[in-house]
Structures are given as structure tokens and as C-alpha cells.
Protein backbone atom coordinates (compact mmCIF):
# COMPACT_ATOMS: atom_id res chain seq x y z
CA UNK A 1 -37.84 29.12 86.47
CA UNK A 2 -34.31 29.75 85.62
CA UNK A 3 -32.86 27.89 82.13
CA UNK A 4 -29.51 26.53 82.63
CA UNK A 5 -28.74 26.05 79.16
CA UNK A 6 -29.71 25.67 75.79
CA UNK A 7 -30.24 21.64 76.43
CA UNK A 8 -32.86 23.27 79.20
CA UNK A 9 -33.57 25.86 76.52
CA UNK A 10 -34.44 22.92 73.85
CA UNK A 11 -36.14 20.32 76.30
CA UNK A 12 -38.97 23.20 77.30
CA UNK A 13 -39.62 24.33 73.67
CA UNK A 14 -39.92 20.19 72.79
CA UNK A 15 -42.56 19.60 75.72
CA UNK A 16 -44.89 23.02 74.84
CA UNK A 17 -44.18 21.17 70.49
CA UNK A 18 -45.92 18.46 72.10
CA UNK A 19 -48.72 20.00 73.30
CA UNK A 20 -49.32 22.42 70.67
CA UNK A 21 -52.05 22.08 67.76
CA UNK A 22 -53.78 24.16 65.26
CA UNK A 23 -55.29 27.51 66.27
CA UNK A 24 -52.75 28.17 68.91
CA UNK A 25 -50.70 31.10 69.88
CA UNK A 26 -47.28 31.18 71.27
CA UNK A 27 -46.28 34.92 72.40
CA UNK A 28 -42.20 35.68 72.83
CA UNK A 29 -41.94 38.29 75.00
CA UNK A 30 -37.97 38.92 75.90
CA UNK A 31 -35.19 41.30 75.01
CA UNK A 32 -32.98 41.00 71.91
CA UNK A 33 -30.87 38.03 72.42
CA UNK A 34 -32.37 36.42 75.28
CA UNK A 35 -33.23 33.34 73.08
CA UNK A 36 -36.81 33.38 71.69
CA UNK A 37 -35.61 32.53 68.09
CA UNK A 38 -33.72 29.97 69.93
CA UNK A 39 -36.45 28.80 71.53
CA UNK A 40 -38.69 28.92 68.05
CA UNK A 41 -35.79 27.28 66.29
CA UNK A 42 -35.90 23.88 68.73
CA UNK A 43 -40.03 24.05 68.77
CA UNK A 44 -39.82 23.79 64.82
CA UNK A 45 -37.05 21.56 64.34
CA UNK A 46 -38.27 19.06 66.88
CA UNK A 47 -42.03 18.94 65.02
CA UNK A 48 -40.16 18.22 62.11
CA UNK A 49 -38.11 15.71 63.24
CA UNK A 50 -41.75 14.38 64.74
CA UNK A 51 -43.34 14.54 61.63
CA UNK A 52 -40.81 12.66 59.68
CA UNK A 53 -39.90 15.91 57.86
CA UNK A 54 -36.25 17.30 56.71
CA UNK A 55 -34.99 19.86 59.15
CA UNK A 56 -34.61 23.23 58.27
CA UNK A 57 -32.63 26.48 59.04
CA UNK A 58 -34.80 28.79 61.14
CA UNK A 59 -33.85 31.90 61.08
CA UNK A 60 -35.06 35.00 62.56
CA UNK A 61 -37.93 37.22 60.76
CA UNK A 62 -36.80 40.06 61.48
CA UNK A 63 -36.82 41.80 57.86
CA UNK A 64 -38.97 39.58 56.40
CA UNK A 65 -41.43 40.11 59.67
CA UNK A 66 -43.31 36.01 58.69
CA UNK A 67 -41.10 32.81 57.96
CA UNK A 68 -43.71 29.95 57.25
CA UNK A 69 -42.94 26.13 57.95
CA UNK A 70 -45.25 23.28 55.95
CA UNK A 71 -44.78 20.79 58.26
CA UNK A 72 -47.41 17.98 57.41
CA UNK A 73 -50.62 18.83 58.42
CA UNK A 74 -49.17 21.60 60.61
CA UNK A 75 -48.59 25.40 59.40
CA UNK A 76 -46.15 27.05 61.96
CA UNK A 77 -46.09 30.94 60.98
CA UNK A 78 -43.24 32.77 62.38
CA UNK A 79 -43.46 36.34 63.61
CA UNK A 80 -41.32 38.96 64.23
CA UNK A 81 -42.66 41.93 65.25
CA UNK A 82 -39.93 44.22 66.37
CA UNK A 83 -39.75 46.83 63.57
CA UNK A 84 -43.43 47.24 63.91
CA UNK A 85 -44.22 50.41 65.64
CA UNK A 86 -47.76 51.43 65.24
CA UNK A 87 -51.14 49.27 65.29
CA UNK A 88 -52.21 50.53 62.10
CA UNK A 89 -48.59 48.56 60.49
CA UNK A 90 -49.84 45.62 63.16
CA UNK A 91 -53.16 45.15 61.56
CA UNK A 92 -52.39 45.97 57.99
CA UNK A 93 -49.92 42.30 58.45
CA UNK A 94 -53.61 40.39 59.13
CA UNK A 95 -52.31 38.12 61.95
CA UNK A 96 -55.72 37.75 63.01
CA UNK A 97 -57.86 37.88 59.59
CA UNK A 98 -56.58 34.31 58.40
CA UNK A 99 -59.09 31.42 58.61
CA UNK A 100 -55.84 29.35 57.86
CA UNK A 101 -55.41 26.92 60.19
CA UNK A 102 -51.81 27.21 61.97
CA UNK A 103 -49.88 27.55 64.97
CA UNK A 104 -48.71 30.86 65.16
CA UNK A 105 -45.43 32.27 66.94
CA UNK A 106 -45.11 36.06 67.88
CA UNK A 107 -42.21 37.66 69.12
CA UNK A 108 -42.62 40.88 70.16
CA UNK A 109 -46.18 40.78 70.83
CA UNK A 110 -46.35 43.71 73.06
CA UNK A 111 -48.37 46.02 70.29
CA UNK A 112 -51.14 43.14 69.66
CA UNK A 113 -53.89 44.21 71.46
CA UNK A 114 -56.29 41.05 69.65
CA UNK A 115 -56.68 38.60 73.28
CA UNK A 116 -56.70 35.24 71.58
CA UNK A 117 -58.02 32.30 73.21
CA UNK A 118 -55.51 29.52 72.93
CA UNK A 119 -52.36 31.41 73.53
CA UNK A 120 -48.92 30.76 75.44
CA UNK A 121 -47.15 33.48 76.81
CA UNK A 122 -43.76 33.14 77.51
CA UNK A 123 -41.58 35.38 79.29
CA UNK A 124 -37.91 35.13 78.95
CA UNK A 125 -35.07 37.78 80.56
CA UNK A 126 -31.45 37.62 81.44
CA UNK A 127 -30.06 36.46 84.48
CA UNK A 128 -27.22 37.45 86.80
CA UNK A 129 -25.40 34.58 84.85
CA UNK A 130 -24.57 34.84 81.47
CA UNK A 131 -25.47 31.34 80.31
CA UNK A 132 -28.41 31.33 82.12
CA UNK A 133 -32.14 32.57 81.33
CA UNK A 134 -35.45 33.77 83.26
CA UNK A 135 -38.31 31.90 82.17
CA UNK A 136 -41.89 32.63 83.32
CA UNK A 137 -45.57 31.22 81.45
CA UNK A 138 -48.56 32.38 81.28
CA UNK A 139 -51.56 30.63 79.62
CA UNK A 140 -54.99 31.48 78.31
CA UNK A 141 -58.01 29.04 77.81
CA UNK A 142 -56.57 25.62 76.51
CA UNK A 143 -53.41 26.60 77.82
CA UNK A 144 -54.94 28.09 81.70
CA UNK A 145 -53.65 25.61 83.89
CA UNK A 146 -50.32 25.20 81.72
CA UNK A 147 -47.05 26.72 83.73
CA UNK A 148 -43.42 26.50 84.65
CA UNK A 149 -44.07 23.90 86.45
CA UNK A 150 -45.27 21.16 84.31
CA UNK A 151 -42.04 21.79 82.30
């Protein structure tokens, strides 16, 4: 699927918010700057705009590596794994070990070798325009049957 813009950008990350609960995972899984903070930044601000709660500046975890959002009874936990380079740093940040109940977004996955049930993978890359983006999805258990096309 190509993205067309970041109206295209912000209507996809709304429609995977609404389908979203506890427990899931939502892998990022793109280049620097291809727009999966973008992408996290819409998904967040539209479940608090849902949810009847103030919206707030999302920025990208990058040196903090976890940004978390209280959003009613939803946890969002936002990761950025990118200056992890070794399993041993992955698992010593306990991704997996919480029993907290939240909806978790990765970017930069590729080192997480843990195969969650209820995760999203989305794949995002440039394209030969320069306002435009690649978008592909892949989906495990609860999220199978979920793809580009019922975007």
C-alpha cells in the first residue's frame, strides 16, 4: 500500500487505535525518518482524544528508550529500540516480564526474538516520491486476518 500523506499516514494509525486493546503489540519496523513516531504520535493522540483525555506531545524515545501514556484504562508504552544492540541490553529492559496490562509499541523490533501472540507488524519504507511512504502489515493471532487492505 503506498501512503500519500500524513492525512493517509494519520487515518491508518486511527483505524489499527480502534482496534487495539490491552495485551497487544504493535512492531515499527522502518528506517530513520520514514514516519513510525509519526505514525505512534496519531495512534496516541487519537485514543486520547477518544478517551476524553488532554493531548499530549509524543515524542520519540530514543534516549529515554520507554515514553508511557495513562490514558484511562489504557497503558500505551512506547519503545524505542534503536540504540539497543545486543539481546542481553534487550532483555535486561523486561518488555516481556510485565504482567501490566498495556498496549505496547516497538520500534525497532528487529533484535526481539520473544513471538508474541497479539502483535501488529508494520512495515514502512520510502518511496520513489518523497512525500510518499511504503506500507505493508503483517498480523499474528488476534490480528491474523488483519492487512493493508482493511485499511
Amino acid at each position: 500500500m503506498i501512503i500519500k500523506s500524513l492525512d493517509h499516514l494519520k487515518s491508518i494509525s486511527n483505524k489499527i487505535a480502534e482496534k487495539v486493546s490491552n495485551g497487544d503489540y504493535i512492531f515499527l519496523i522502518g528506517e530513520i525518518g520514514v514516519g513510525k513516531t509519526t505514525f505512534t504520535r496519531n495512534f496516541i493522540n487519537y485514543l486520547q482524544k477518544k478517551k476524553g483525555v488532554k493531548q499530549t506531545e509524543v515524542l520519540s524515545p530514543t534516549f529515554n528508550l520507554l515514553y508511557e501514556y495513562e490514558i484511562k484504562n489504557l497503558k500505551v508504552m512506547h519503545y524505542d529500540l534503536y540504540r539497543i544492540k545486543t539481546s542481553r541490553e534487550l532483555d535486561e529492559l523486561g518488555i516481556f516480564n510485565e504482567n501490566v496490562r498495556s498496549i505496547k509499541i516497538i520500534e525497532w523490533p528487529e533484535l526481539v526474538k520473544t513471538k508474541v501472540k497479539n502483535r501488529l507488524e508494520i512495515y514502512l519504507s520510502y518511496s520513489d516520491r518523497d512525500n510518499e511512504r511504503k506500507l505493508s502489515i503483517l498480523g499474528h493471532h488476534k490480528w491474523k486476518h488483519y492487512n493493508e487492505n482493511k485499511l
